[in-house]
PDB file of N, CA and C in Angstrom:
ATOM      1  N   UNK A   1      18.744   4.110   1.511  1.00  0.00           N
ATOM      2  CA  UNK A   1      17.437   3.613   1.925  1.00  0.00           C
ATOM      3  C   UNK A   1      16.923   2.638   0.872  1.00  0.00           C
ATOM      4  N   UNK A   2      16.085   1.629   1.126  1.00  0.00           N
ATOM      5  CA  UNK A   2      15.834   0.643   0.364  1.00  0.00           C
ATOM      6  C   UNK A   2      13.971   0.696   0.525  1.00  0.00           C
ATOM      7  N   UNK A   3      13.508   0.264  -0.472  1.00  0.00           N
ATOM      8  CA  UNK A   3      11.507   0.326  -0.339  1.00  0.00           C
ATOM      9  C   UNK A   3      11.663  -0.213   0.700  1.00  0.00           C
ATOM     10  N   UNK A   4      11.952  -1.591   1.319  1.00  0.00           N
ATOM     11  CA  UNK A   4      12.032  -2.381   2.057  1.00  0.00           C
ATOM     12  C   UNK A   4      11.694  -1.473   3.435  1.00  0.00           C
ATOM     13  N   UNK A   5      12.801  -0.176   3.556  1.00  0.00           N
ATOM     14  CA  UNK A   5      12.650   0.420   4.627  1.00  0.00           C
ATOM     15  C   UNK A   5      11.993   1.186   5.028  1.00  0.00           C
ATOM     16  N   UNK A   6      11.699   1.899   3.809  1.00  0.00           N
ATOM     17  CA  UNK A   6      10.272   2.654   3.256  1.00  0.00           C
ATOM     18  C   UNK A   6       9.343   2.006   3.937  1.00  0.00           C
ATOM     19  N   UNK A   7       8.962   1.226   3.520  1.00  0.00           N
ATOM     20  CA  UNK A   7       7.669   0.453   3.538  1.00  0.00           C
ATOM     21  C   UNK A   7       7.646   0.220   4.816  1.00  0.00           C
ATOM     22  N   UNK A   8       8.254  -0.370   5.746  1.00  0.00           N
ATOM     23  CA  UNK A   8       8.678  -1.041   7.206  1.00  0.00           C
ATOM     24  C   UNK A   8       8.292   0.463   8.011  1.00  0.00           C
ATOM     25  N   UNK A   9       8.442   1.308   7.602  1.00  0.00           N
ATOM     26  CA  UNK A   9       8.763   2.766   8.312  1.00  0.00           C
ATOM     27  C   UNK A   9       7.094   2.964   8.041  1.00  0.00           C
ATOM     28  N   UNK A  10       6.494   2.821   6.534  1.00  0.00           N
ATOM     29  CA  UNK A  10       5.158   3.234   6.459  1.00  0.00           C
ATOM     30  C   UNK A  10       4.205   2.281   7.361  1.00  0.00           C
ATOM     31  N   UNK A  11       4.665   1.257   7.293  1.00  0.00           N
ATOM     32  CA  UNK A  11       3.570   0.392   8.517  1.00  0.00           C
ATOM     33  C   UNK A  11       3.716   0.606   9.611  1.00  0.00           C
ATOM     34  N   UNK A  12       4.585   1.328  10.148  1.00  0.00           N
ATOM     35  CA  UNK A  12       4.484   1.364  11.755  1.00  0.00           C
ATOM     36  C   UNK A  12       4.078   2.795  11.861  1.00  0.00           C
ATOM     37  N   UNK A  13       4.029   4.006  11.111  1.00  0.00           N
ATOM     38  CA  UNK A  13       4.064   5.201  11.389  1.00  0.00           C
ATOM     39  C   UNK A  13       2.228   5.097  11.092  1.00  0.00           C
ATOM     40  N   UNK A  14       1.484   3.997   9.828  1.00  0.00           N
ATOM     41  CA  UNK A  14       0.419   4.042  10.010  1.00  0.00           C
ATOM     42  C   UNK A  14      -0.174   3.337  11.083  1.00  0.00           C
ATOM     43  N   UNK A  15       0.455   2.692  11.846  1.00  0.00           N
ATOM     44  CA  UNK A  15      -0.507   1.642  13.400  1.00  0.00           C
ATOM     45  C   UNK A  15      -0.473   3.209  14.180  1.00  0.00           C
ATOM     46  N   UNK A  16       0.277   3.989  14.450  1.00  0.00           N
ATOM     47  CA  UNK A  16       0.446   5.388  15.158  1.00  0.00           C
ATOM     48  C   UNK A  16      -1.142   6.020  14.796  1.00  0.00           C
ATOM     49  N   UNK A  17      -2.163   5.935  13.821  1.00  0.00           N
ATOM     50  CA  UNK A  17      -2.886   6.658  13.726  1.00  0.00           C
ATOM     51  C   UNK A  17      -4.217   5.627  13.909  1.00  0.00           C
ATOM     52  N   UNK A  18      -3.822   4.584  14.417  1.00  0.00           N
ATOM     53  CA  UNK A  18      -4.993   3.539  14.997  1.00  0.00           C
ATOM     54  C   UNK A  18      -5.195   3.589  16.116  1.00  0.00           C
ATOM     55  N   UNK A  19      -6.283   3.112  16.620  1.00  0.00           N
ATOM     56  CA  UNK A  19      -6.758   3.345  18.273  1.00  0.00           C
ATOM     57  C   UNK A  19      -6.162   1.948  18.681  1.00  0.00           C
ATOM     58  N   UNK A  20      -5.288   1.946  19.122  1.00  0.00           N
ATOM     59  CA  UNK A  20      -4.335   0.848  19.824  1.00  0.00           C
ATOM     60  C   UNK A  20      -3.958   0.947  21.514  1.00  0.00           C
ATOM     61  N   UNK A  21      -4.304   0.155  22.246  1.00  0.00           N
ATOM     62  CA  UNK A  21      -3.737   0.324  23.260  1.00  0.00           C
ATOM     63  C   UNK A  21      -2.819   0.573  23.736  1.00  0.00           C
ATOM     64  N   UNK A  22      -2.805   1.984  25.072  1.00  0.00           N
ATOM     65  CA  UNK A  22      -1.055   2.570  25.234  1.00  0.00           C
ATOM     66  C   UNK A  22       0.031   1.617  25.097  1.00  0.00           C
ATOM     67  N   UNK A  23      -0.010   0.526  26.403  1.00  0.00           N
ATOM     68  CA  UNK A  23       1.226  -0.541  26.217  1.00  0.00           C
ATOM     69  C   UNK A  23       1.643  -0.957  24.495  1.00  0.00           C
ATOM     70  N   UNK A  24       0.546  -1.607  24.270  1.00  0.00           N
ATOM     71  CA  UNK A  24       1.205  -1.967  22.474  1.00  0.00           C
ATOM     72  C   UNK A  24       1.871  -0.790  21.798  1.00  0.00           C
ATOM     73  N   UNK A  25       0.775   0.498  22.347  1.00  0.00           N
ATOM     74  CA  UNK A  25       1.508   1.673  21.173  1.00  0.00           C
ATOM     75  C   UNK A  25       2.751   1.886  21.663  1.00  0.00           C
ATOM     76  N   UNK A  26       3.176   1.996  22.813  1.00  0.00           N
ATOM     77  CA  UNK A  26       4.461   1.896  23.002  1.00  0.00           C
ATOM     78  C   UNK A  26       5.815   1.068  22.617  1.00  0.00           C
ATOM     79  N   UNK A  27       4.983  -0.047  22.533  1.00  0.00           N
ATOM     80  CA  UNK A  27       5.871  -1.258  21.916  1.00  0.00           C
ATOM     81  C   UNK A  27       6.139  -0.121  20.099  1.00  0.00           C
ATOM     82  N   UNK A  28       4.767  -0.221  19.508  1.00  0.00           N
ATOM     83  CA  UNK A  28       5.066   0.193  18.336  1.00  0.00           C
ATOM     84  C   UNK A  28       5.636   1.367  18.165  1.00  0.00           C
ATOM     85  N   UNK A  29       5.286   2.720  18.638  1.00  0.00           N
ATOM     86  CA  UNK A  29       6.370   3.454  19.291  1.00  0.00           C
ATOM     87  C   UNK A  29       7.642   3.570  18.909  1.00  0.00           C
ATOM     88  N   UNK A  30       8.315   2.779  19.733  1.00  0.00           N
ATOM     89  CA  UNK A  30      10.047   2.468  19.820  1.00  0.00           C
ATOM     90  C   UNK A  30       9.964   2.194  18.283  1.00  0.00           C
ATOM     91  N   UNK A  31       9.495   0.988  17.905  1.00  0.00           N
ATOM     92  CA  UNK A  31       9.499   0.504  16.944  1.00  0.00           C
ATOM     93  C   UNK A  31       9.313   1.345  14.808  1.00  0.00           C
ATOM     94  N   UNK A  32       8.733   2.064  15.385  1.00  0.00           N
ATOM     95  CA  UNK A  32       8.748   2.924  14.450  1.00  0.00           C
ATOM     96  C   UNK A  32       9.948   4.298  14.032  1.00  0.00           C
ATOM     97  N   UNK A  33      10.409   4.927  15.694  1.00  0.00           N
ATOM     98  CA  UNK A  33      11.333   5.428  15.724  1.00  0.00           C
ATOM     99  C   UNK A  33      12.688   4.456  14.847  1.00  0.00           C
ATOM    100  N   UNK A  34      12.765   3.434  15.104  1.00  0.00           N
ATOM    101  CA  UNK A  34      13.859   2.752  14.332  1.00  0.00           C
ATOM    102  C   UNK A  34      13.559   2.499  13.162  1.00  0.00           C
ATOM    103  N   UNK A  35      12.596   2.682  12.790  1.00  0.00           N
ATOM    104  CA  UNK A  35      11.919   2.110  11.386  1.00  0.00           C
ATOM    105  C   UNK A  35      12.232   3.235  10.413  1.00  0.00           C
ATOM    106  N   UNK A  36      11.970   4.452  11.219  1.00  0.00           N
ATOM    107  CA  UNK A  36      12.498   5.494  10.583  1.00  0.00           C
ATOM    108  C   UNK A  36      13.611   6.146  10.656  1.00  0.00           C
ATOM    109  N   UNK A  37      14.508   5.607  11.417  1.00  0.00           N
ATOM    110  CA  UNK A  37      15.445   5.979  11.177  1.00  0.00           C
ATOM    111  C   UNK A  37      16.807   4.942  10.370  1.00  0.00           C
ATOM    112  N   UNK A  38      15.969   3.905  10.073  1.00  0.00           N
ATOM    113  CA  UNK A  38      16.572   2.721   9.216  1.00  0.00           C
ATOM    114  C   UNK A  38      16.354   3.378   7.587  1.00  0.00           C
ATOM    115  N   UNK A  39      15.199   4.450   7.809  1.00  0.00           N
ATOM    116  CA  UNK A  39      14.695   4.644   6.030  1.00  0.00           C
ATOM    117  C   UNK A  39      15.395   5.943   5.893  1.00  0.00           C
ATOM    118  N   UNK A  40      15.450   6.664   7.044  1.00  0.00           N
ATOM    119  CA  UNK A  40      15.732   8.411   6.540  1.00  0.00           C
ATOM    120  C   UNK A  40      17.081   8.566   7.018  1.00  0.00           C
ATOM    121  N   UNK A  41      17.987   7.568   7.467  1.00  0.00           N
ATOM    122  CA  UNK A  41      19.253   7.911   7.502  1.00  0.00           C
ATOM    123  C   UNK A  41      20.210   7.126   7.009  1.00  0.00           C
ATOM    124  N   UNK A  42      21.518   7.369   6.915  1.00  0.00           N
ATOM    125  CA  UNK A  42      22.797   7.261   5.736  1.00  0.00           C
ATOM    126  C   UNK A  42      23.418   5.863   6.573  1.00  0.00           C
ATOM    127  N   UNK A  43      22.909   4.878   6.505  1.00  0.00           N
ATOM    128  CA  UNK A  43      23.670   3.716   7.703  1.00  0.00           C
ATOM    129  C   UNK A  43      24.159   2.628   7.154  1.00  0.00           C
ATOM    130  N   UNK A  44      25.536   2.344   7.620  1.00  0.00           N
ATOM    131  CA  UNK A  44      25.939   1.120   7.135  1.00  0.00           C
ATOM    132  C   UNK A  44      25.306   0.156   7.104  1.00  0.00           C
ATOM    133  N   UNK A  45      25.026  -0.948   5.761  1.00  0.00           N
ATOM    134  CA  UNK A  45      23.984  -2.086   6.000  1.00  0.00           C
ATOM    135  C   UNK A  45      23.882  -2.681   7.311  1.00  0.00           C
ATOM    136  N   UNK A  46      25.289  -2.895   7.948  1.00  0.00           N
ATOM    137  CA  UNK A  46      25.126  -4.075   9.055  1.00  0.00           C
ATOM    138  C   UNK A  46      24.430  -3.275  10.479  1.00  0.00           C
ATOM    139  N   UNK A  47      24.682  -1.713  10.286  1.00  0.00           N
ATOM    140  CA  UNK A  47      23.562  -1.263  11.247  1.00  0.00           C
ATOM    141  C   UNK A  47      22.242  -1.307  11.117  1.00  0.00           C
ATOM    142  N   UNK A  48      21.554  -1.255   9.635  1.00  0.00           N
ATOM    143  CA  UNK A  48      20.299  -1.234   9.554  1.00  0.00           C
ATOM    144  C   UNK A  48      19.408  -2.608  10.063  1.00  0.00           C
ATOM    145  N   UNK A  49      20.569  -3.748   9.513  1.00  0.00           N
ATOM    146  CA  UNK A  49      20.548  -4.761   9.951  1.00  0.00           C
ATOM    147  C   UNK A  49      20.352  -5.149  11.357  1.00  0.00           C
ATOM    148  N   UNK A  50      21.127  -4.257  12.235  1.00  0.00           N
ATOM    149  CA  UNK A  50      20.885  -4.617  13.822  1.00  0.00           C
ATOM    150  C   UNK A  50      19.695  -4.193  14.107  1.00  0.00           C
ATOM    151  N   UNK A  51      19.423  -2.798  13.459  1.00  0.00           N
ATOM    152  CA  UNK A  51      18.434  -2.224  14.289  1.00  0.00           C
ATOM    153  C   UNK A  51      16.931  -2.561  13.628  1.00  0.00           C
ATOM    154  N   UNK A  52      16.852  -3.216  12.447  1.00  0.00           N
ATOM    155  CA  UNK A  52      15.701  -3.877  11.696  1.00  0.00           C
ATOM    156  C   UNK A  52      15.577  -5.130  13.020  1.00  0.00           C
ATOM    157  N   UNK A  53      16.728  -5.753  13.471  1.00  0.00           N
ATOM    158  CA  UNK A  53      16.767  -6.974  14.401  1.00  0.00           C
ATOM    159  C   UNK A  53      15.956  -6.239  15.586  1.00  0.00           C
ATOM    160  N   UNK A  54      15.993  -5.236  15.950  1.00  0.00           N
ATOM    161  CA  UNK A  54      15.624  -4.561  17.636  1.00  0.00           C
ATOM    162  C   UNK A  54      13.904  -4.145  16.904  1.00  0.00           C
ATOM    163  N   UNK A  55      13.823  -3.642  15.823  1.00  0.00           N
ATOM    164  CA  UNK A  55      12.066  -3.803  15.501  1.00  0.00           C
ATOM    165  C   UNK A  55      11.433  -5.236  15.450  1.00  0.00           C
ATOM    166  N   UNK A  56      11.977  -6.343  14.523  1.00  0.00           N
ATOM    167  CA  UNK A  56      11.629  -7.389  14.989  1.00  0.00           C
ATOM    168  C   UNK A  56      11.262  -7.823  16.913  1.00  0.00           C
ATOM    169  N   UNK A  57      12.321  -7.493  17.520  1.00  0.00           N
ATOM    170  CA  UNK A  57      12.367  -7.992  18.708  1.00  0.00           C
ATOM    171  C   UNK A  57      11.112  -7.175  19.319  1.00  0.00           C
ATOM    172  N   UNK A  58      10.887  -5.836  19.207  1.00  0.00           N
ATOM    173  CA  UNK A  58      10.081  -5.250  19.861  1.00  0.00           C
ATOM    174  C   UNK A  58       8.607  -5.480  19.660  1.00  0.00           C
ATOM    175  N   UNK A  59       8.516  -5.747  18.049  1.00  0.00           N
ATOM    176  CA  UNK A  59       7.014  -6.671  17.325  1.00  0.00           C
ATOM    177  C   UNK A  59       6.847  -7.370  18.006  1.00  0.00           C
ATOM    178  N   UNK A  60       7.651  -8.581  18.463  1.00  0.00           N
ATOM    179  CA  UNK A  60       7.362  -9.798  18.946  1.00  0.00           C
ATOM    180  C   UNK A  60       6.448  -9.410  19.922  1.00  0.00           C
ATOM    181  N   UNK A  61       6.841  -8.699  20.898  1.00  0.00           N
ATOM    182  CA  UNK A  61       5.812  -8.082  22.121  1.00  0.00           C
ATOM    183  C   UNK A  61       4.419  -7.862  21.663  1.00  0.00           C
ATOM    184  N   UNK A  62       4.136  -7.812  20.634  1.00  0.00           N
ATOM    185  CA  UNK A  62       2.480  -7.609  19.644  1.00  0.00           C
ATOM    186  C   UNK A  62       1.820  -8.201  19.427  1.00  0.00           C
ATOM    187  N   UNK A  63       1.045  -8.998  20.017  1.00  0.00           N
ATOM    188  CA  UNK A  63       0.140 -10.231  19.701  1.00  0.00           C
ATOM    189  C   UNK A  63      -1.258  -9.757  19.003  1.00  0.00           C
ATOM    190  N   UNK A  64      -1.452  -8.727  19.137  1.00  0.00           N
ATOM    191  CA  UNK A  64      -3.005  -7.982  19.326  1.00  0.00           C
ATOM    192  C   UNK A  64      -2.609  -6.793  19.291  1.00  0.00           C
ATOM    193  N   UNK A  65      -3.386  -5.543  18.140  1.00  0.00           N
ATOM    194  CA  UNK A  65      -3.739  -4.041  18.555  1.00  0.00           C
ATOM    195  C   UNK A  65      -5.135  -4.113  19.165  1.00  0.00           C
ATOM    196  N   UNK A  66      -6.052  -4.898  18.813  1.00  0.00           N
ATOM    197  CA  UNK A  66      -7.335  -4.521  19.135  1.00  0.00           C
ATOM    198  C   UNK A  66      -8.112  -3.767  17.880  1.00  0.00           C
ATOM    199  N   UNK A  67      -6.826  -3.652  16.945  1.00  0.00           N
ATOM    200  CA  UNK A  67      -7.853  -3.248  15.406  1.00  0.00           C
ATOM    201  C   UNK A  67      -7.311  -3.998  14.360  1.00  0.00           C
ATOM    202  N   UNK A  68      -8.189  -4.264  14.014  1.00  0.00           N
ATOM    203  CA  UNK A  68      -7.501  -5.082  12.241  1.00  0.00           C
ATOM    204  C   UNK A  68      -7.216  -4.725  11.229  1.00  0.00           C
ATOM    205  N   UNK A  69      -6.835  -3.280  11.591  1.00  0.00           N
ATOM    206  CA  UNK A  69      -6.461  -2.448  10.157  1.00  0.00           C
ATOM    207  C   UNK A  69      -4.524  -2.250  10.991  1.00  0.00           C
ATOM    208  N   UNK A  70      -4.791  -2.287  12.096  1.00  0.00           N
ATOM    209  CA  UNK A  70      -3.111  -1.959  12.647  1.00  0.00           C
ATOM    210  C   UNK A  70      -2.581  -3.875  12.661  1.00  0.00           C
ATOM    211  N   UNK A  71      -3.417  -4.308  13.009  1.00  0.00           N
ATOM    212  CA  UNK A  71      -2.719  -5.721  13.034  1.00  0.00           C
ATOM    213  C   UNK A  71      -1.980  -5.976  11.781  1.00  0.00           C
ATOM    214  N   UNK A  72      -3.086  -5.518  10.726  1.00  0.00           N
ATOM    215  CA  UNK A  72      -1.942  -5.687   9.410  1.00  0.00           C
ATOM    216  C   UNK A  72      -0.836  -5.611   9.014  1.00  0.00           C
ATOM    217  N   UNK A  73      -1.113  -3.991   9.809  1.00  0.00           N
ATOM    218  CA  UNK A  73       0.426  -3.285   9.974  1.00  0.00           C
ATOM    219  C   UNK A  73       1.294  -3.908  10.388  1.00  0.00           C
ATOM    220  N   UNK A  74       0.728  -4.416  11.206  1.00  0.00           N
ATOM    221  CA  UNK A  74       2.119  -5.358  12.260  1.00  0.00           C
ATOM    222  C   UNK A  74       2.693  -5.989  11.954  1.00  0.00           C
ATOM    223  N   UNK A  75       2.049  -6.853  11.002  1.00  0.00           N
ATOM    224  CA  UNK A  75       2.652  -8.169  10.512  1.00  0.00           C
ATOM    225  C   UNK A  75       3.040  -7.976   9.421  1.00  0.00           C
ATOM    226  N   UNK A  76       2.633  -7.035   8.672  1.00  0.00           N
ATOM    227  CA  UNK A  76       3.451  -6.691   7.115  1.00  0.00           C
ATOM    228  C   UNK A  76       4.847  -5.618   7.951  1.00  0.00           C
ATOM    229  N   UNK A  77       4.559  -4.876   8.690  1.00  0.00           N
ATOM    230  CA  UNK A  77       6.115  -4.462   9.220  1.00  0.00           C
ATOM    231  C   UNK A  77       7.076  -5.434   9.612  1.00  0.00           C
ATOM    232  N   UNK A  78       6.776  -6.843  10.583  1.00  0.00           N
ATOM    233  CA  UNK A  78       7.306  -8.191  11.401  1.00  0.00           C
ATOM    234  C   UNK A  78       7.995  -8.770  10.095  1.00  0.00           C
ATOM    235  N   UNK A  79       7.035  -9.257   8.923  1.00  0.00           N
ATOM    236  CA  UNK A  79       7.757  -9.591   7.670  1.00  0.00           C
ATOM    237  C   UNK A  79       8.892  -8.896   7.115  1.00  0.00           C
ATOM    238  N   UNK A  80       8.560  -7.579   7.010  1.00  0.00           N
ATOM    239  CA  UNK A  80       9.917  -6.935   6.192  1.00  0.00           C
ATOM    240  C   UNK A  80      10.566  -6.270   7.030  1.00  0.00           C
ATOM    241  N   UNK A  81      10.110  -6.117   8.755  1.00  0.00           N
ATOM    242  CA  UNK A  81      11.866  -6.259   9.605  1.00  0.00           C
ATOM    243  C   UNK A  81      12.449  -7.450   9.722  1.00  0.00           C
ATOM    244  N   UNK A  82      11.921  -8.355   9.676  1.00  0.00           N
ATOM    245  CA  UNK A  82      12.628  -9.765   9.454  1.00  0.00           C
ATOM    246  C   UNK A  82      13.997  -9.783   8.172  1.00  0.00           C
ATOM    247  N   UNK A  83      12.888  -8.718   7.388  1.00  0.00           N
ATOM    248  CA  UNK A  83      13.846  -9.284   5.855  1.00  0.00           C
ATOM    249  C   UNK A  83      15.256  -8.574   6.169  1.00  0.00           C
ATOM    250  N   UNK A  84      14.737  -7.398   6.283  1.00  0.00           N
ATOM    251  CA  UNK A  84      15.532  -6.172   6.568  1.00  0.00           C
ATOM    252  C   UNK A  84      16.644  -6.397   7.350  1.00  0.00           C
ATOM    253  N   UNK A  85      16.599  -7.343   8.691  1.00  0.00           N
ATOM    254  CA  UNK A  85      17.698  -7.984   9.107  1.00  0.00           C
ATOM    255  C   UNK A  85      18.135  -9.202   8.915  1.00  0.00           C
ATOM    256  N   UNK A  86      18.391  -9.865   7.770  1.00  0.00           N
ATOM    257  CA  UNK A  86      18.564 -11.074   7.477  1.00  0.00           C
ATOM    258  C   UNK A  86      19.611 -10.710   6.894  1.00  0.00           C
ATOM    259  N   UNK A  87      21.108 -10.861   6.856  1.00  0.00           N
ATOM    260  CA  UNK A  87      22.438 -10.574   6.234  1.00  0.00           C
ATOM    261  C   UNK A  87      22.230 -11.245   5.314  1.00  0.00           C
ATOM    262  N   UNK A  88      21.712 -12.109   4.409  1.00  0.00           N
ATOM    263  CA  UNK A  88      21.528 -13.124   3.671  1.00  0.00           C
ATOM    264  C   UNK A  88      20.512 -12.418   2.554  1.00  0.00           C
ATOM    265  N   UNK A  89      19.715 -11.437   2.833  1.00  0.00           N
ATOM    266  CA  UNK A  89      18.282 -10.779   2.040  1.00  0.00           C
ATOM    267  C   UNK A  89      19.096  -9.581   1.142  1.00  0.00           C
ATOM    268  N   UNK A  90      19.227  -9.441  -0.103  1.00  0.00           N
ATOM    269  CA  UNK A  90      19.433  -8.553  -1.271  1.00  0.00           C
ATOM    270  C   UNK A  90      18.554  -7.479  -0.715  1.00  0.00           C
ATOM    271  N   UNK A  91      17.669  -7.254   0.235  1.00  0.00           N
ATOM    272  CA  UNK A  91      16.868  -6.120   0.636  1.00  0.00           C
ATOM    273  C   UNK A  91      17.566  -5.739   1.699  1.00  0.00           C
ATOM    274  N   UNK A  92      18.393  -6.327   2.173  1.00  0.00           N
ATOM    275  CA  UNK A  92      19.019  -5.709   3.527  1.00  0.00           C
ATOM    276  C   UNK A  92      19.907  -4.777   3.273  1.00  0.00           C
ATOM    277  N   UNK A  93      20.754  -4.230   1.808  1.00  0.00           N
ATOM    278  CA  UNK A  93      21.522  -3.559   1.385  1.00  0.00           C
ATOM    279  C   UNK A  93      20.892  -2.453   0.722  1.00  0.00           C
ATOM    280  N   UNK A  94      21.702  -1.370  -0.031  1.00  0.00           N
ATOM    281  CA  UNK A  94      20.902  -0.109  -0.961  1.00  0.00           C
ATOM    282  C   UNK A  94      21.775  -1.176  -2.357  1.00  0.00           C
TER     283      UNK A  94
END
């Protein structure tokens, strides 16, 4: 596990305790399930890598929570699943 994933895992597990609309929370949802399981399990880089790629993809769906304490979240998670799947990022590895 890398902070990187840590951290990615702590922003989406905190939008979970914001008043967010069902559809988005669902988006975030999925999104967190992978987030945490990118931080709390034993995975070859190039999987964390895919599945940091499938949180990115699912963010994208996020334009808006409707709170500005989860929007943060969003976009500081969008940043470091980005990183997180970039084969190229020294954070994408342990």
């Amino acid at each position: 596990m890398t902070d990187d994933a840590q951290r990615l895992a702590d922003h989406l597990v905190a939008t979970g305790e914001r008043p967010v609309d069902s559809r988005t929370n669902a988006w975030l949802g999925e999104a967190e399930a992978l987030a945490l399981d990118i931080a709390e399990a034993d995975l070859d880089p190039a999987v964390e890598r895919e599945r940091a790629g499938h949180v990115v993809d699912l963010l994208s769906n996020v334009e808006s929570t409707g709170d500005g304490e989860a929007d943060r979240h969003v976009e500081a998670a969008k940043n470091l699943a980005e990183r997180l799947a970039d084969p190229s990022s020294e954070s994408s590895t342990e």
